[in-house]
C-alpha atoms as a PDB file:
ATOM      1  CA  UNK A   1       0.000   0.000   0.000  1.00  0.00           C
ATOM      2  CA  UNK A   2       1.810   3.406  -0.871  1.00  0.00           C
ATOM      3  CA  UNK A   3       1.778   5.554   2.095  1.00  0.00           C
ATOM      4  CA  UNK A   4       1.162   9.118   0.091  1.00  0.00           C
ATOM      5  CA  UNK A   5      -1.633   8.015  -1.469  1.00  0.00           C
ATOM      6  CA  UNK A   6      -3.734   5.811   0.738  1.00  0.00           C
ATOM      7  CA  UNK A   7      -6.204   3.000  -0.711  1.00  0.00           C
ATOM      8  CA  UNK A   8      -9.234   1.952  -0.005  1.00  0.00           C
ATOM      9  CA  UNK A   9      -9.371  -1.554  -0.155  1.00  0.00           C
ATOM     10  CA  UNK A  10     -13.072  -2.152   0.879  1.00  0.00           C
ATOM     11  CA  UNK A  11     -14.294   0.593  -1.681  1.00  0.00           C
ATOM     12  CA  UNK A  12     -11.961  -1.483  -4.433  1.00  0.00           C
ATOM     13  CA  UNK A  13     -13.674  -4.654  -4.032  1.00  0.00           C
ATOM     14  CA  UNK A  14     -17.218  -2.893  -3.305  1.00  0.00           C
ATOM     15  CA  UNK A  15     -17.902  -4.219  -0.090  1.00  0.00           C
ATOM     16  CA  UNK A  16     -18.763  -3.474   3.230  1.00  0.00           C
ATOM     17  CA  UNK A  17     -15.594  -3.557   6.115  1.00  0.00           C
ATOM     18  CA  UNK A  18     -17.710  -6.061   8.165  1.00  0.00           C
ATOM     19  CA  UNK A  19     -17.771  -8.715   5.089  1.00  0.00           C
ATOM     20  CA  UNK A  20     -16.730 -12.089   5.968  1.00  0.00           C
ATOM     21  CA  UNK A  21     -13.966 -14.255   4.448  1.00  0.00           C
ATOM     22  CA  UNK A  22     -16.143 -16.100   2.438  1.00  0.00           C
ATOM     23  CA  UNK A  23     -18.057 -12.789   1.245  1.00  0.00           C
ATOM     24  CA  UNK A  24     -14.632 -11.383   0.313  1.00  0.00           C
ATOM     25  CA  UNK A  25     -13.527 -14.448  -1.655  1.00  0.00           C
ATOM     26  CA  UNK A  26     -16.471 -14.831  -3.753  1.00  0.00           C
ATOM     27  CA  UNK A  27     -16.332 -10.973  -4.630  1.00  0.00           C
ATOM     28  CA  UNK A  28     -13.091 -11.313  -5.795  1.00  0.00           C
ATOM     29  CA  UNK A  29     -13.655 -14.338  -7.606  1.00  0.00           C
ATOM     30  CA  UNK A  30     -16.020 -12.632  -9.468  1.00  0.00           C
ATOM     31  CA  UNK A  31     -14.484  -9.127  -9.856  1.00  0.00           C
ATOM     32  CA  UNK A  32     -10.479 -10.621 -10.904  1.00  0.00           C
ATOM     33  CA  UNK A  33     -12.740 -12.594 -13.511  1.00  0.00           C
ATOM     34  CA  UNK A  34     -13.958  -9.710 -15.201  1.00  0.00           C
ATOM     35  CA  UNK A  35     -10.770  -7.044 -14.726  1.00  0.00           C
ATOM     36  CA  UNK A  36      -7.784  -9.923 -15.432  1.00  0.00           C
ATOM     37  CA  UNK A  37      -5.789  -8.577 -18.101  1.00  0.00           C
ATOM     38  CA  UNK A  38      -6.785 -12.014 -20.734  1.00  0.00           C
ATOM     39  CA  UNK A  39     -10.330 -10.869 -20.626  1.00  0.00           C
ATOM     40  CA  UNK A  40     -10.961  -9.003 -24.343  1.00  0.00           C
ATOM     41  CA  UNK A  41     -13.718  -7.378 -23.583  1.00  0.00           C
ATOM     42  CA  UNK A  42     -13.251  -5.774 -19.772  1.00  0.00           C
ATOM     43  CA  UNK A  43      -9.834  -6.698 -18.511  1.00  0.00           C
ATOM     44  CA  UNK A  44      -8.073  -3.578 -17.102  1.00  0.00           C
ATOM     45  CA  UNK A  45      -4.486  -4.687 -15.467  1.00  0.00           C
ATOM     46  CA  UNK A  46      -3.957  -1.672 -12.831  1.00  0.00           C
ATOM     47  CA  UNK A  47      -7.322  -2.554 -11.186  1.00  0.00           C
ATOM     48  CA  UNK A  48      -6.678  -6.097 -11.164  1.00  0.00           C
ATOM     49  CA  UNK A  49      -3.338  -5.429  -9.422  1.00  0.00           C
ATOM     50  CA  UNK A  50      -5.949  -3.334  -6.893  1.00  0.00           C
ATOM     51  CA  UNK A  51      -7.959  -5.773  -6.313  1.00  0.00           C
ATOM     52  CA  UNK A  52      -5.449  -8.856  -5.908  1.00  0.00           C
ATOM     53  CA  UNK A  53      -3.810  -6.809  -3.444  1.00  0.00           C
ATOM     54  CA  UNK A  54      -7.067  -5.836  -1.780  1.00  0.00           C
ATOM     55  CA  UNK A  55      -7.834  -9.171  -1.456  1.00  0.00           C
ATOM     56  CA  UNK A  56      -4.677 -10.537  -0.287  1.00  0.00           C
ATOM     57  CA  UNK A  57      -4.640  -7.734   2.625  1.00  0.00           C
ATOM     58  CA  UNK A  58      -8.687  -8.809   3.624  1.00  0.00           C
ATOM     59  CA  UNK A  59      -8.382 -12.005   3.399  1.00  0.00           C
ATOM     60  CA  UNK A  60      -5.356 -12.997   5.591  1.00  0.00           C
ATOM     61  CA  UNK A  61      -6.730 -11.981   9.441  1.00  0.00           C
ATOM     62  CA  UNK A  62      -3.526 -10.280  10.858  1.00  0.00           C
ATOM     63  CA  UNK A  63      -2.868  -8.215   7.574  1.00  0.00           C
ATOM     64  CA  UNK A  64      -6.535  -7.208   7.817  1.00  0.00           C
ATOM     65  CA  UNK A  65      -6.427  -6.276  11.357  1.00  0.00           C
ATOM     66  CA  UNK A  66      -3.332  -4.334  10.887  1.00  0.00           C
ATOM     67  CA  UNK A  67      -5.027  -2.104   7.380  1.00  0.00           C
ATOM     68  CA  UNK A  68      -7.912  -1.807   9.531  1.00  0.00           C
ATOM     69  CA  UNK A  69      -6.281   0.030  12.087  1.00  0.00           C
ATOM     70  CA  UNK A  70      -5.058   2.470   9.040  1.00  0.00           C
ATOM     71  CA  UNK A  71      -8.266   2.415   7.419  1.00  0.00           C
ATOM     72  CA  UNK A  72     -10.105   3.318  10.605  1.00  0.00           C
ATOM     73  CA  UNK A  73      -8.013   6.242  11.160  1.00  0.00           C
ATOM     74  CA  UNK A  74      -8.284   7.299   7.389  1.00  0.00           C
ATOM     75  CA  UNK A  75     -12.327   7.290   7.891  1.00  0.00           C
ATOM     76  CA  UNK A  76     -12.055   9.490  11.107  1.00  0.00           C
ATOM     77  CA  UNK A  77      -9.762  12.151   9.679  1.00  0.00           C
ATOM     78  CA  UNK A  78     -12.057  12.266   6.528  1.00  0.00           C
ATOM     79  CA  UNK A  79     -15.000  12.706   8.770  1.00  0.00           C
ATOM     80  CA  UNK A  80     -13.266  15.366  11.378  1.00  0.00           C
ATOM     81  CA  UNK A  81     -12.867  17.637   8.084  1.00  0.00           C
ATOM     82  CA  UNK A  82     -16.610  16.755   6.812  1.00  0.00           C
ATOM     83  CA  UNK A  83     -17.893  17.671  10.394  1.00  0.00           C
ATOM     84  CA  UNK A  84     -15.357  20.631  11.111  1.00  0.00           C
ATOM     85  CA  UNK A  85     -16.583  22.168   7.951  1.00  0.00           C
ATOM     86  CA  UNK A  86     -20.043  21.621   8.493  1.00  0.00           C
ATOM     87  CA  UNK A  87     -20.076  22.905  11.849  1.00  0.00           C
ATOM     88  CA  UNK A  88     -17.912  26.242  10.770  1.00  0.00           C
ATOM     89  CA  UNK A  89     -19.761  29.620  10.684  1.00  0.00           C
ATOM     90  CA  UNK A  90     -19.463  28.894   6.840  1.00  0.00           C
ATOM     91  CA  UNK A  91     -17.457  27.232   4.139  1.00  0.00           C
ATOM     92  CA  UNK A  92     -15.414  30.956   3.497  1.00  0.00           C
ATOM     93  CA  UNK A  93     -13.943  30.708   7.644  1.00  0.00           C
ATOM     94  CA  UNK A  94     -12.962  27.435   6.870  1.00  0.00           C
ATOM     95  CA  UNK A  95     -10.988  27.939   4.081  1.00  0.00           C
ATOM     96  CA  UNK A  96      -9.319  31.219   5.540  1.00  0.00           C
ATOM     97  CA  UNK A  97      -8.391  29.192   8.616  1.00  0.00           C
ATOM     98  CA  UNK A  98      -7.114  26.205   6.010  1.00  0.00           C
ATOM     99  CA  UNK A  99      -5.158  28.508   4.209  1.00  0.00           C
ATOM    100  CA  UNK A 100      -3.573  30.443   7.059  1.00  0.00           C
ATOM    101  CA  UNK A 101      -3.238  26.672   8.388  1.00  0.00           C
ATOM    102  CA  UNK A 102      -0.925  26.364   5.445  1.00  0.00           C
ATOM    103  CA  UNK A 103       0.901  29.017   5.485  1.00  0.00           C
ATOM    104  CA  UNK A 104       2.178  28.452   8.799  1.00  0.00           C
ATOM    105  CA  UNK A 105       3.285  25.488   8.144  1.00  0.00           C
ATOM    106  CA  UNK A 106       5.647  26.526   5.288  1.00  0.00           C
ATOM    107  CA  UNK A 107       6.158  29.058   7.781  1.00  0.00           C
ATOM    108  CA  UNK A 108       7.458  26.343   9.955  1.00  0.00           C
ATOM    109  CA  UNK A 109       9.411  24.738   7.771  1.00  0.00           C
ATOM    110  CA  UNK A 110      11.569  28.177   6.247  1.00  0.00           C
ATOM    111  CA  UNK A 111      12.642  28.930   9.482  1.00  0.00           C
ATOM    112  CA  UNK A 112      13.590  25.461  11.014  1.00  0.00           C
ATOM    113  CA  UNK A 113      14.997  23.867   7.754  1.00  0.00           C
ATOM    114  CA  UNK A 114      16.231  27.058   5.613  1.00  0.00           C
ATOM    115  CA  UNK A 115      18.477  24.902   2.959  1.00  0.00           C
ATOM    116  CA  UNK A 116      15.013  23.173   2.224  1.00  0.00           C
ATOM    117  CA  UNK A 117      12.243  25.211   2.922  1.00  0.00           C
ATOM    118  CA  UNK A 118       9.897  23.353   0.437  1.00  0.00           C
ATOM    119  CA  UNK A 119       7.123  21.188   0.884  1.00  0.00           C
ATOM    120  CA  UNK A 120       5.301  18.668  -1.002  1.00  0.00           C
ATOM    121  CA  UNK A 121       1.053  18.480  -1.481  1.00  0.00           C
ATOM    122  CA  UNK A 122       1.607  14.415   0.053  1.00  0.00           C
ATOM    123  CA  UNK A 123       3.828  16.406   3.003  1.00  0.00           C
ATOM    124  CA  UNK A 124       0.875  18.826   4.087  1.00  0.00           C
ATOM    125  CA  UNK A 125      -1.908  16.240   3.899  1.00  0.00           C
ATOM    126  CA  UNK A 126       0.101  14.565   6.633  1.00  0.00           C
ATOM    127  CA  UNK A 127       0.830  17.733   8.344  1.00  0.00           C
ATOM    128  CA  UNK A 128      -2.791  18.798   7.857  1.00  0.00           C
ATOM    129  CA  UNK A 129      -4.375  15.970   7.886  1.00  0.00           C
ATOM    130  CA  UNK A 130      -6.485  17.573   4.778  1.00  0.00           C
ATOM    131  CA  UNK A 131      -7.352  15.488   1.851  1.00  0.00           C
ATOM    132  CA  UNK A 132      -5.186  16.500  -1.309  1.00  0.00           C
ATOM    133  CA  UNK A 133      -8.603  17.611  -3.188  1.00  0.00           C
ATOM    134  CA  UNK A 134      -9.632  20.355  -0.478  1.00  0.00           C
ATOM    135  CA  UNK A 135      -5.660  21.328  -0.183  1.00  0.00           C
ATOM    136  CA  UNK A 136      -5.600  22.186  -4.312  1.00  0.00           C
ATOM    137  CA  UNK A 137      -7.675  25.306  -3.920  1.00  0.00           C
ATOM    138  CA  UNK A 138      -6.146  26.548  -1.024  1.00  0.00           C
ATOM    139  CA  UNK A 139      -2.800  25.719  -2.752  1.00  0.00           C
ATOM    140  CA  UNK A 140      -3.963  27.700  -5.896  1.00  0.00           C
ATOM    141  CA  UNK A 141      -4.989  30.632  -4.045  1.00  0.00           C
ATOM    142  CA  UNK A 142      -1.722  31.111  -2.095  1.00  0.00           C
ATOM    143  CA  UNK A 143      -0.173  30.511  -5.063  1.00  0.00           C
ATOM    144  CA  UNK A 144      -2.035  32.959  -7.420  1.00  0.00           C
ATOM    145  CA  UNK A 145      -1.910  36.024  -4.357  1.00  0.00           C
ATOM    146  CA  UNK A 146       1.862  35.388  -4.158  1.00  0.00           C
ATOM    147  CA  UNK A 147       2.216  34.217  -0.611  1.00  0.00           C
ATOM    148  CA  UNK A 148       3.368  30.615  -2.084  1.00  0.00           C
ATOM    149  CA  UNK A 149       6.280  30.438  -4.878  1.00  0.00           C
ATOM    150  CA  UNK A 150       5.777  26.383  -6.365  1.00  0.00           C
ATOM    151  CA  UNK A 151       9.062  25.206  -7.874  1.00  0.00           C
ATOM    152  CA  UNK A 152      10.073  22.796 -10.898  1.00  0.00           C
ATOM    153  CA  UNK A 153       9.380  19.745  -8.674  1.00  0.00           C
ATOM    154  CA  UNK A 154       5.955  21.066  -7.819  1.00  0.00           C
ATOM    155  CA  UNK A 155       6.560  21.853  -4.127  1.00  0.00           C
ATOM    156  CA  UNK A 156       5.951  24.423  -2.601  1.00  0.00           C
ATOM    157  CA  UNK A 157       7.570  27.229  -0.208  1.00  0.00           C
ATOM    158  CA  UNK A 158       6.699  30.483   1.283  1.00  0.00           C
ATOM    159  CA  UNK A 159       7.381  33.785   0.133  1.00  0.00           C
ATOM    160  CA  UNK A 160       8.615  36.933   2.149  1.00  0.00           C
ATOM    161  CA  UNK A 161       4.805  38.448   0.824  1.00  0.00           C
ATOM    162  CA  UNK A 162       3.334  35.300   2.771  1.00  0.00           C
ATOM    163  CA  UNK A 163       5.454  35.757   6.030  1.00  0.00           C
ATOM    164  CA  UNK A 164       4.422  38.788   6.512  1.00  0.00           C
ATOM    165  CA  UNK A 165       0.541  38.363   5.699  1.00  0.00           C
ATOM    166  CA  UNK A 166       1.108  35.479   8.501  1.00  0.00           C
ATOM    167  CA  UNK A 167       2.428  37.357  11.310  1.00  0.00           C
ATOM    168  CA  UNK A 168      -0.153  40.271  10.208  1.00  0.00           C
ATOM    169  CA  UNK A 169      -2.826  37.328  10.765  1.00  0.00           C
ATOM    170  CA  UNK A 170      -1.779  35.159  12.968  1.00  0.00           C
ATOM    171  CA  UNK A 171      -3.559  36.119  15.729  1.00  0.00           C
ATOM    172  CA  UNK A 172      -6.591  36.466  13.996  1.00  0.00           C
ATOM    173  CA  UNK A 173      -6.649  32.744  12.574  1.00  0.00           C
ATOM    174  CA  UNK A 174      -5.377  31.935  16.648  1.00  0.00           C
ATOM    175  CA  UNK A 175      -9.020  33.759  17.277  1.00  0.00           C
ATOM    176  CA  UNK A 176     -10.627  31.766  14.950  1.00  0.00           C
ATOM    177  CA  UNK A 177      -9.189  28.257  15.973  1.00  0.00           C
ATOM    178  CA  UNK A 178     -10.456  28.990  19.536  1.00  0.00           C
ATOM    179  CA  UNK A 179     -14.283  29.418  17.974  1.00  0.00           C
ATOM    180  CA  UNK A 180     -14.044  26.831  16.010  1.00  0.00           C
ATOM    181  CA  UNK A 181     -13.074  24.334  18.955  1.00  0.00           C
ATOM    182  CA  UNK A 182     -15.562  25.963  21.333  1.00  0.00           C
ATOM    183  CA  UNK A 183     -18.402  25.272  18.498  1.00  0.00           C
ATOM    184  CA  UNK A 184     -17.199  21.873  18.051  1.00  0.00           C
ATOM    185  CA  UNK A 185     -16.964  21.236  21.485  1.00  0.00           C
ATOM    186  CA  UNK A 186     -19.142  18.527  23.007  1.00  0.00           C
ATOM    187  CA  UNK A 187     -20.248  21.216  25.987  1.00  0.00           C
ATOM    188  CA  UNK A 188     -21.159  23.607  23.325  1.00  0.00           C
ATOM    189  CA  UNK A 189     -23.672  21.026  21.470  1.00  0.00           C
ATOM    190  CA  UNK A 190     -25.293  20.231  24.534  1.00  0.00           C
ATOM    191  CA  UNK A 191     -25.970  23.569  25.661  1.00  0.00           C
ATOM    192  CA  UNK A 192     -27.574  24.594  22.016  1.00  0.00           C
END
C-alpha cells in the first residue's frame, strides 16, 4: 500500500468492512474474472493489481487487522474535516483558517529547515491531515496572491509576501481556531 496516497481496499472490491472471508472471496472471484488482463472485452491490469492486493490484505486476518487500524483512522480524519466544515460559521472561515493553516506550516518549515524550505502536497496532507482535493484550492490561491512560490518539482515554499501576511494574521486565525473548537466542542452542542 503506498503511504502518500492511501487505498481503499473495501471501496476497491465494493464491499462493506464487516464482510466475511467467504463474502470477500467470492467478490473477488467474481471481480479478478472480469478485470484480469486475458479478458478481451473488460480486462483492465492496474485494477486487477488493486484488487489482488485488496484481497490478499482482507483475506489474511492479521494483515486485515493491521489495514484496519489504518483504514479506521483514514475514515475518522475524513470525517473530522466533513464535520469541522459543516459545523464552521461557513465554508469561506474554513478555508481562511485552512489557508492560514498552510501558510504556517511553510512558515514552519523556512525557518527550522532554511536549505530546504519546500514542501510537497503528500507532506501537508500529513501535516494537515487535509485530503489532497480540499488542499488544491487553497494551494492555488496562495499561489495565485503570491504568498506561495511552487518550484520545478511542484513543491511548494513560502514567500517573504506570505510571512508577513502570517504574522499580520496570525492572531486572527489563533481567534478563529479557539471558535471553532468551542463550536465543536461537546459542551457547546449540549448547551444549544
Amino acid at each position: 500500500m503506498d503511504q502518500n496516497k492511501p487505498v481503499d481496499y473495501y471501496e476497491i472490491l465494493n464491499i462493506s468492512p464487516n464482510a466475511d472471508v467467504e463474502l470477500i472471496q467470492r467478490v473477488f472471484r467474481l471481480l479478478a474474472r472480469r478485470y484480469h488482463p486475458d479478458n478481451q472485452r473488460t480486462g483492465n491490469a492496474t485494477l486487477f493489481r488493486q484488487l489482488h492486493e485488496a484481497y490478499t490484505v482482507l483475506s489474511d486476518p492479521e494483515k486485515r487487522a493491521q489495514y484496519d487500524v489504518i483504514h479506521e483512522t483514514q475514515l475518522q480524519q475524513k470525517w473530522r474535516l466533513l464535520t469541522s466544515a459543516a459545523q464552521a460559521e461557513n465554508d469561506f472561515e474554513a478555508e481562511q483558517a485552512l489557508r492560514l493553516t498552510l501558510l504556517e506550516a511553510f512558515y514552519t518549515r523556512r525557518r527550522l529547515e532554511p536549505r530546504t524550505p519546500t514542501l510537497f502536497p503528500a507532506e501537508l496532507e500529513g501535516l494537515t491531515g487535509t485530503p489532497r482535493e480540499h488542499l488544491e484550492f487553497a494551494t492555488w490561491f496562495l499561489v495565485q496572491k503570491n504568498l506561495l512560490v511552487r518550484s520545478d518539482s511542484s513543491s511548494l515554499s513560502i514567500t517573504a509576501g506570505g510571512v508577513e501576511y502570517l504574522e499580520q494574521h496570525y492572531l486572527e486565525n489563533m481567534r478563529r481556531r479557539r471558535r471553532l473548537r468551542v463550536v465543536n466542542a461537546p459542551d457547546a452542542k449540549e448547551a444549544s
